[in-house]
N, C-alpha and C. Protein backbone atom coordinates (compact mmCIF):
# COMPACT_ATOMS: atom_id res chain seq x y z
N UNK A 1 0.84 -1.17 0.00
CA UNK A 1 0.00 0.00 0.00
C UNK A 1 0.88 1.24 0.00
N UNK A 2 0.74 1.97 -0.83
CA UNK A 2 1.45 3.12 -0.81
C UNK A 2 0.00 4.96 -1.02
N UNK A 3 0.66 5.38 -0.08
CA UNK A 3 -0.71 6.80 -0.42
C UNK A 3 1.20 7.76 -0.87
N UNK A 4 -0.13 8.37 -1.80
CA UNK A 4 0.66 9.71 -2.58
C UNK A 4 0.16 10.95 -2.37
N UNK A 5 1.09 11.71 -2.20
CA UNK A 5 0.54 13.27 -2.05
C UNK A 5 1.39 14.40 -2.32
N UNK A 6 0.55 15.44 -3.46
CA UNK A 6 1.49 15.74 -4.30
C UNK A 6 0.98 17.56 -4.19
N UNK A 7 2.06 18.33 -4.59
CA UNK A 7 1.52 19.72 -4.40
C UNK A 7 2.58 20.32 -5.23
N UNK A 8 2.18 21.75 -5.28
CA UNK A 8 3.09 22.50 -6.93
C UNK A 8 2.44 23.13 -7.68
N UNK A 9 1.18 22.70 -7.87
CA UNK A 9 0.17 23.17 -8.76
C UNK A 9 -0.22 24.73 -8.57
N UNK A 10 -0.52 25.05 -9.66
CA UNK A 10 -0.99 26.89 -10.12
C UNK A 10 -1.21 27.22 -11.07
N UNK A 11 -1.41 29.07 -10.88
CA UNK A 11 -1.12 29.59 -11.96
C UNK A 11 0.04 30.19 -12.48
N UNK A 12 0.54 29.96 -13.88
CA UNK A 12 1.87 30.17 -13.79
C UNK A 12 1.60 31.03 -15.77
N UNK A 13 2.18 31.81 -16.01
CA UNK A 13 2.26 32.61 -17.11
C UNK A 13 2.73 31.98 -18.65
N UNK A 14 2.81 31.75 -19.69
CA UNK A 14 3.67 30.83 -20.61
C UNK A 14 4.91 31.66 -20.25
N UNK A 15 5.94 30.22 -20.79
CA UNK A 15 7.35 30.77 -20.17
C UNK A 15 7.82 30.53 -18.77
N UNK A 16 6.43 30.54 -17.77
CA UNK A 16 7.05 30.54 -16.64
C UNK A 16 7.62 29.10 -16.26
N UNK A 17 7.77 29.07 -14.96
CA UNK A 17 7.87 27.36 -14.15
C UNK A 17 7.58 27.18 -12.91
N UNK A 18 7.15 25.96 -12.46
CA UNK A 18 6.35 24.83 -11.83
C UNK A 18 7.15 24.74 -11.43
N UNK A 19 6.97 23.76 -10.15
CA UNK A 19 7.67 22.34 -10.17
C UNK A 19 6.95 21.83 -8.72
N UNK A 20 6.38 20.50 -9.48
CA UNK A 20 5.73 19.39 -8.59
C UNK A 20 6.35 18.43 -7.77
N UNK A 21 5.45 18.62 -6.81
CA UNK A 21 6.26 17.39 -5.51
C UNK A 21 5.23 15.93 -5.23
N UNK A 22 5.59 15.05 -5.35
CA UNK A 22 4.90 13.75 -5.13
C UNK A 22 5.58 12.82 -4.11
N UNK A 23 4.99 13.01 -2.66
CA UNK A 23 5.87 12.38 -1.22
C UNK A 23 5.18 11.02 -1.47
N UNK A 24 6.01 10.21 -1.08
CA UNK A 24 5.18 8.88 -1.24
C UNK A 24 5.00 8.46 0.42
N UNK A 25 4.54 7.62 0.87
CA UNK A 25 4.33 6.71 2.81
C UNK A 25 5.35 6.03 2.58
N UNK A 26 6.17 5.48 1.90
CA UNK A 26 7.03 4.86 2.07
C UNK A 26 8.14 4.81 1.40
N UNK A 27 9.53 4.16 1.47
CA UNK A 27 10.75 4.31 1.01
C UNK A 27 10.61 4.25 -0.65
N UNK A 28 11.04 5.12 -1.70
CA UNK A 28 10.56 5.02 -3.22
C UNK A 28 11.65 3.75 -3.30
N UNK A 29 12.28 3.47 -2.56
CA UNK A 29 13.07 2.44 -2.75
C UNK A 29 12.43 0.92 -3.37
N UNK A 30 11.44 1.21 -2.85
CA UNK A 30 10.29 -0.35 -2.86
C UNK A 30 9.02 -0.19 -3.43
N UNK A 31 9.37 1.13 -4.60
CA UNK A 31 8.41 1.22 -5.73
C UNK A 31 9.38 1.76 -6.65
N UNK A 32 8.95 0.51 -7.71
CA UNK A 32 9.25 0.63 -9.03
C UNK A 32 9.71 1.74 -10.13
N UNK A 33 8.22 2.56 -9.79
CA UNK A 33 7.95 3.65 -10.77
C UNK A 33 7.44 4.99 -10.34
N UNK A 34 7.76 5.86 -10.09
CA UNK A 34 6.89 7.13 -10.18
C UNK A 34 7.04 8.30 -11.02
N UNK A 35 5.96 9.01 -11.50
CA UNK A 35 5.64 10.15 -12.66
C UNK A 35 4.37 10.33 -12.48
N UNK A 36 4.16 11.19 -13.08
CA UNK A 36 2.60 11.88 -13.39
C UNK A 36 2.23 12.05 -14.76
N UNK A 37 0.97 11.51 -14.77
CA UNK A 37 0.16 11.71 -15.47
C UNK A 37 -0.83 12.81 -15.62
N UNK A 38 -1.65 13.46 -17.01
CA UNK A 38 -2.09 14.62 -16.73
C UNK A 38 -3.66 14.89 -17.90
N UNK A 39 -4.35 15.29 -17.15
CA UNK A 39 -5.66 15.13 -18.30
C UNK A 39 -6.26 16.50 -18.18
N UNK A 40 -6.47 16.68 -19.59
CA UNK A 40 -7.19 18.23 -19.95
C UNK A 40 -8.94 18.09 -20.10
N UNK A 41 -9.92 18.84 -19.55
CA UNK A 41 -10.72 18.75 -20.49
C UNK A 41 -11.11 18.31 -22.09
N UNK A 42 -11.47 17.54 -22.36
CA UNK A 42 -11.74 16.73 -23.57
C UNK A 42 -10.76 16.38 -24.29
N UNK A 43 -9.63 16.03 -23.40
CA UNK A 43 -8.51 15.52 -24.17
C UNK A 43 -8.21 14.40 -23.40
N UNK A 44 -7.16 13.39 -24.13
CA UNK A 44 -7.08 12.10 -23.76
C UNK A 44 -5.85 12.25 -22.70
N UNK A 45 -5.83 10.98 -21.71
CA UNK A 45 -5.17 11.37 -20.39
C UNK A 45 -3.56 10.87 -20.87
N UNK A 46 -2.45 11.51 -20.64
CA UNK A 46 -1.40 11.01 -21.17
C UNK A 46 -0.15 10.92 -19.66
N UNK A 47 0.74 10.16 -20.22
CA UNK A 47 1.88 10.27 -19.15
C UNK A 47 2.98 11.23 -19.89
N UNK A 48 3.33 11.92 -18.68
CA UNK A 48 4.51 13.19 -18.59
C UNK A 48 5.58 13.21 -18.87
N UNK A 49 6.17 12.02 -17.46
CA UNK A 49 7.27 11.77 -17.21
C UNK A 49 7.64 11.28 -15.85
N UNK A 50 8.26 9.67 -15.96
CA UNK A 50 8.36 8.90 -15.17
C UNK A 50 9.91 8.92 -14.37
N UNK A 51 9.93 8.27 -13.37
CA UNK A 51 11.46 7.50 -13.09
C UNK A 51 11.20 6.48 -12.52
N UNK A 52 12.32 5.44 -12.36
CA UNK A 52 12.18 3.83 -12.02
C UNK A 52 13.30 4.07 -10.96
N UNK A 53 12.97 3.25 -9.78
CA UNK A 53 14.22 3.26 -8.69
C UNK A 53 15.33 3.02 -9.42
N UNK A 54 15.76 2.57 -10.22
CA UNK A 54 17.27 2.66 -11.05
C UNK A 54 17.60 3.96 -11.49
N UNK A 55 16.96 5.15 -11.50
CA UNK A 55 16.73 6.05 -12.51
C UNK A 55 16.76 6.45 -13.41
N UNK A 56 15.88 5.53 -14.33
CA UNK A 56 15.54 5.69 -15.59
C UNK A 56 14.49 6.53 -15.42
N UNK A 57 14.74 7.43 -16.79
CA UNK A 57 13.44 8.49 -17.10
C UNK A 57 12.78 7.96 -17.88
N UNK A 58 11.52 9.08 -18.41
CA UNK A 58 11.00 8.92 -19.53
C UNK A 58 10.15 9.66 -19.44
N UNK A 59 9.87 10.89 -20.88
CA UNK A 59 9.35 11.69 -21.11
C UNK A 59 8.36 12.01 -22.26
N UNK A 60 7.45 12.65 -22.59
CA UNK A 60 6.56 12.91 -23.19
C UNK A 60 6.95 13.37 -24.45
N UNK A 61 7.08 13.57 -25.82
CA UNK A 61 7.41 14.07 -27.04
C UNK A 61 7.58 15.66 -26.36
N UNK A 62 6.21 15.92 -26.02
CA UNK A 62 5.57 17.16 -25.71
C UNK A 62 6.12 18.05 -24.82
N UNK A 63 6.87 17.49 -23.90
CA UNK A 63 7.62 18.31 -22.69
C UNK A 63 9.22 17.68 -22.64
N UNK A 64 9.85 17.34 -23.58
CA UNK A 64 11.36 16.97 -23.92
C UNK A 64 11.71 18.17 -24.05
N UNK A 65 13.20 18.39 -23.50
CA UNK A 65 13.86 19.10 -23.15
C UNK A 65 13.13 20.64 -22.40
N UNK A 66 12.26 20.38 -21.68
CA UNK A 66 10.89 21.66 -21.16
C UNK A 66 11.08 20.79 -19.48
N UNK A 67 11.16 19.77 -19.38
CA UNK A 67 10.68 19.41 -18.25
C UNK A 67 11.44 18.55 -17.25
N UNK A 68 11.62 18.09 -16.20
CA UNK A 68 12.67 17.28 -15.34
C UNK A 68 12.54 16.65 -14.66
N UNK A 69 12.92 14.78 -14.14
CA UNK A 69 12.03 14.81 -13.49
C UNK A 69 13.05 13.94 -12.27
N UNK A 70 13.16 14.11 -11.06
CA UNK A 70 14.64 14.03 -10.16
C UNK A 70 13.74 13.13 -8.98
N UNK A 71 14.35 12.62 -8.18
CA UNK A 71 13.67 12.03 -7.26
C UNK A 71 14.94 12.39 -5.63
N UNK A 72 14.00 12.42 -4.84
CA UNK A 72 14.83 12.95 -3.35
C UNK A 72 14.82 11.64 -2.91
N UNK A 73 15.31 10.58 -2.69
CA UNK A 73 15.39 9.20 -1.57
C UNK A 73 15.16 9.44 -0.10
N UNK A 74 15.73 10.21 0.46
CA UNK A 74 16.13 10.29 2.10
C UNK A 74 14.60 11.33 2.21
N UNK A 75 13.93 11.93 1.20
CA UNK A 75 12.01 12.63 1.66
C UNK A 75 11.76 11.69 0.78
N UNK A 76 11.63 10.24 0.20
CA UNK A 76 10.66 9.60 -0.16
C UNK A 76 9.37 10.45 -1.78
N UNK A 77 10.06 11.49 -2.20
CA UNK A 77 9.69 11.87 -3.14
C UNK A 77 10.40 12.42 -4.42
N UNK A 78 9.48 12.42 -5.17
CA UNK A 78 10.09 12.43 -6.58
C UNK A 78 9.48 14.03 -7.14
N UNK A 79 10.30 14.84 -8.03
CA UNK A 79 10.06 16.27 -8.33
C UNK A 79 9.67 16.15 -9.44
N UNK A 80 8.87 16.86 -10.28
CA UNK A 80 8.94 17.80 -11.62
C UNK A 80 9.10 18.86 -11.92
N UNK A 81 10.12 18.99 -12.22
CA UNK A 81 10.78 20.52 -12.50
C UNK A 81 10.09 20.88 -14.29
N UNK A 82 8.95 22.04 -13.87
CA UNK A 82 8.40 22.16 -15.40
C UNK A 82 8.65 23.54 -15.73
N UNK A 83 9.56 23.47 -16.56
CA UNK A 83 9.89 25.03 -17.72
C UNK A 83 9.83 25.11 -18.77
N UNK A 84 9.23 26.16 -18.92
CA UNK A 84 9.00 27.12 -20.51
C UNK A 84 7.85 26.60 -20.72
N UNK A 85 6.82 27.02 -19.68
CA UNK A 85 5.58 26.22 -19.48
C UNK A 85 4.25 26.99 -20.86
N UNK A 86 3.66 26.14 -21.30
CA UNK A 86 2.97 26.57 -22.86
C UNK A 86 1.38 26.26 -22.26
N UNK A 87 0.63 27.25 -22.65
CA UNK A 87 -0.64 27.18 -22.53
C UNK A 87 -1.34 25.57 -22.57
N UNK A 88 -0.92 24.61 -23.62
CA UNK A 88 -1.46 23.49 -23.68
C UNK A 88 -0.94 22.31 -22.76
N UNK A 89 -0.12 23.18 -21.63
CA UNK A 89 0.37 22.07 -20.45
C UNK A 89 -0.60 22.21 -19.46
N UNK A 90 -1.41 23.10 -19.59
CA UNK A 90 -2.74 23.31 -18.88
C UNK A 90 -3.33 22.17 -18.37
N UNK A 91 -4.01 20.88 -17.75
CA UNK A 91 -4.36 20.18 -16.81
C UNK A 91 -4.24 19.59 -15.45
N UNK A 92 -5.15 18.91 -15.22
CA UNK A 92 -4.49 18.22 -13.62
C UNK A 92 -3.20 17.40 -13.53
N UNK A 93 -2.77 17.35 -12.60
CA UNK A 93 -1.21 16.08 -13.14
C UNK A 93 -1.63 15.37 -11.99
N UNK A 94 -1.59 14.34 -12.05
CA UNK A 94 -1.86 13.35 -11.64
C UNK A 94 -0.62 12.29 -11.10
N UNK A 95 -0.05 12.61 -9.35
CA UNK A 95 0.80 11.76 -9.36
C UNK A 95 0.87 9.89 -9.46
N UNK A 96 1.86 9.32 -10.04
CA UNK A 96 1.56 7.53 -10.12
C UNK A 96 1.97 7.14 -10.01
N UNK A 97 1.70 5.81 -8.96
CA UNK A 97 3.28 4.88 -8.92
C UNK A 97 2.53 3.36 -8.95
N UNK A 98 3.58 2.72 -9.19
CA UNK A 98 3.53 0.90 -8.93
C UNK A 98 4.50 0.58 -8.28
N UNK A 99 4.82 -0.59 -7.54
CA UNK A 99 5.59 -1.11 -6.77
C UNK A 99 6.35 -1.74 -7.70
N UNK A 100 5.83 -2.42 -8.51
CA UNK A 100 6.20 -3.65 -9.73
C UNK A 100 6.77 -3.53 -10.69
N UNK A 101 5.91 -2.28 -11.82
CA UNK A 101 6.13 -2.52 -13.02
C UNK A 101 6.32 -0.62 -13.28
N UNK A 102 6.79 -1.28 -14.66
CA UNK A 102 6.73 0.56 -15.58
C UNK A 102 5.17 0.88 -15.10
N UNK A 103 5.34 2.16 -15.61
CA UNK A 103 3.97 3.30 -15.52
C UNK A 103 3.78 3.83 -17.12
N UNK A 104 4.70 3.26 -17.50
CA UNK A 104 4.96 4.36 -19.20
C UNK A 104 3.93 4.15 -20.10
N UNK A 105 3.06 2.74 -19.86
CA UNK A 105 2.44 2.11 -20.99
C UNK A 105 0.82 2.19 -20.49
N UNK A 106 1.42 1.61 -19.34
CA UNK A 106 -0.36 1.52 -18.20
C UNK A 106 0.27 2.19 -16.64
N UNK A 107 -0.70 2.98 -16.59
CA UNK A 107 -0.55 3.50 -15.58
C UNK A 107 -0.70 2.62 -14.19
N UNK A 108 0.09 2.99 -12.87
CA UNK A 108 0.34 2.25 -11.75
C UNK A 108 -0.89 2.40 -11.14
N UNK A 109 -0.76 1.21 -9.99
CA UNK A 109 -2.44 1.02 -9.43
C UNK A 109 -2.28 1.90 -8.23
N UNK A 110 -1.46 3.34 -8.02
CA UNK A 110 -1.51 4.19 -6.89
C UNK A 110 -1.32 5.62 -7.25
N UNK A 111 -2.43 6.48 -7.14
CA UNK A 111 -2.66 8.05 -7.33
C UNK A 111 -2.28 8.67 -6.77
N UNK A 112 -1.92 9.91 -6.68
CA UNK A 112 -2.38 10.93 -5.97
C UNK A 112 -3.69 12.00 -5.78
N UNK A 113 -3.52 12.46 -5.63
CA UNK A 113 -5.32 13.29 -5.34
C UNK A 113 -5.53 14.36 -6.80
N UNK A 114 -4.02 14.66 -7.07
CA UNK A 114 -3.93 15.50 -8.34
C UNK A 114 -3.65 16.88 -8.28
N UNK A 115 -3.33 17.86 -8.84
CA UNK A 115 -3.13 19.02 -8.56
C UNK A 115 -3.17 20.08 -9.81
N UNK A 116 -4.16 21.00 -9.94
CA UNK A 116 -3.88 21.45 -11.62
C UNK A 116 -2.81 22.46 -11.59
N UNK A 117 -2.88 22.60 -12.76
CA UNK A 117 -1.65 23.76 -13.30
C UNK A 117 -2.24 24.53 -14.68
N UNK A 118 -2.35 25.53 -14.44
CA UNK A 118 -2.82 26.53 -15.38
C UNK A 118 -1.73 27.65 -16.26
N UNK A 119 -1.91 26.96 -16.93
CA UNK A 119 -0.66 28.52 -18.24
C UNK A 119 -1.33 29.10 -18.81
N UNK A 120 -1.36 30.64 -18.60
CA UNK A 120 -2.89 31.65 -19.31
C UNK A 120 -1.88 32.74 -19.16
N UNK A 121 -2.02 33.46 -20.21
CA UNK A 121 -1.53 35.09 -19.90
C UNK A 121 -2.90 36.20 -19.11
């Protein structure tokens, strides 16, 4: 069982930057995967950008070289550092993890509550 809880979210200008925090209950040591996922109004829900306790990344077409994604071990959480933020990064992000497996393909069976982020001039 793992609970997630994640904060960062706003309003932020195009151009500006974010950056999201996702604490996990327990050591990320003994989960697999964590990243966020993020869904817009009438758009389909996609993944961001992940890391695997080895730290492997993996990122979105859409936010390559815009976005970062680092993990703290000793606070049990993982960051997203988001810059040169564009109006269509606009939705909730959704933190995710699995104990087991990637997140890249199917998302992990553990959320966070979510947090939006708004880019508007």
């Amino acid at each position: 069982q793992v609970q997630l809880v994640e904060s960062g979210g706003g309003l932020v200008q195009p151009g500006g930057s974010l950056r999201l925090s996702c604490a996990a209950s327990r050591s990320i040591f003994s989960i697999y995967a964590m990243g966020w996922y993020r869904q817009a109004p009438g758009k389909q829900r996609e993944l961001v950008a992940d890391i695997t306790s080895g730290g492997s990344t993996n990122f979105a077409d859409s936010v390559k070289g815009r976005f970062t994604i680092s993990r703290d071990n000793a606070k049990n959480t993982v960051y997203l550092q988001m810059n040169s933020l564009k109006p269509e990064d606009t939705a909730v992000y959704y933190c995710n993890a699995d104990r087991f497996r990637s997140i890249a393909t199917i998302p992990g069976i553990y959320w966070g509550q979510g947090t939006q982020v708004t880019v508007s001039s």
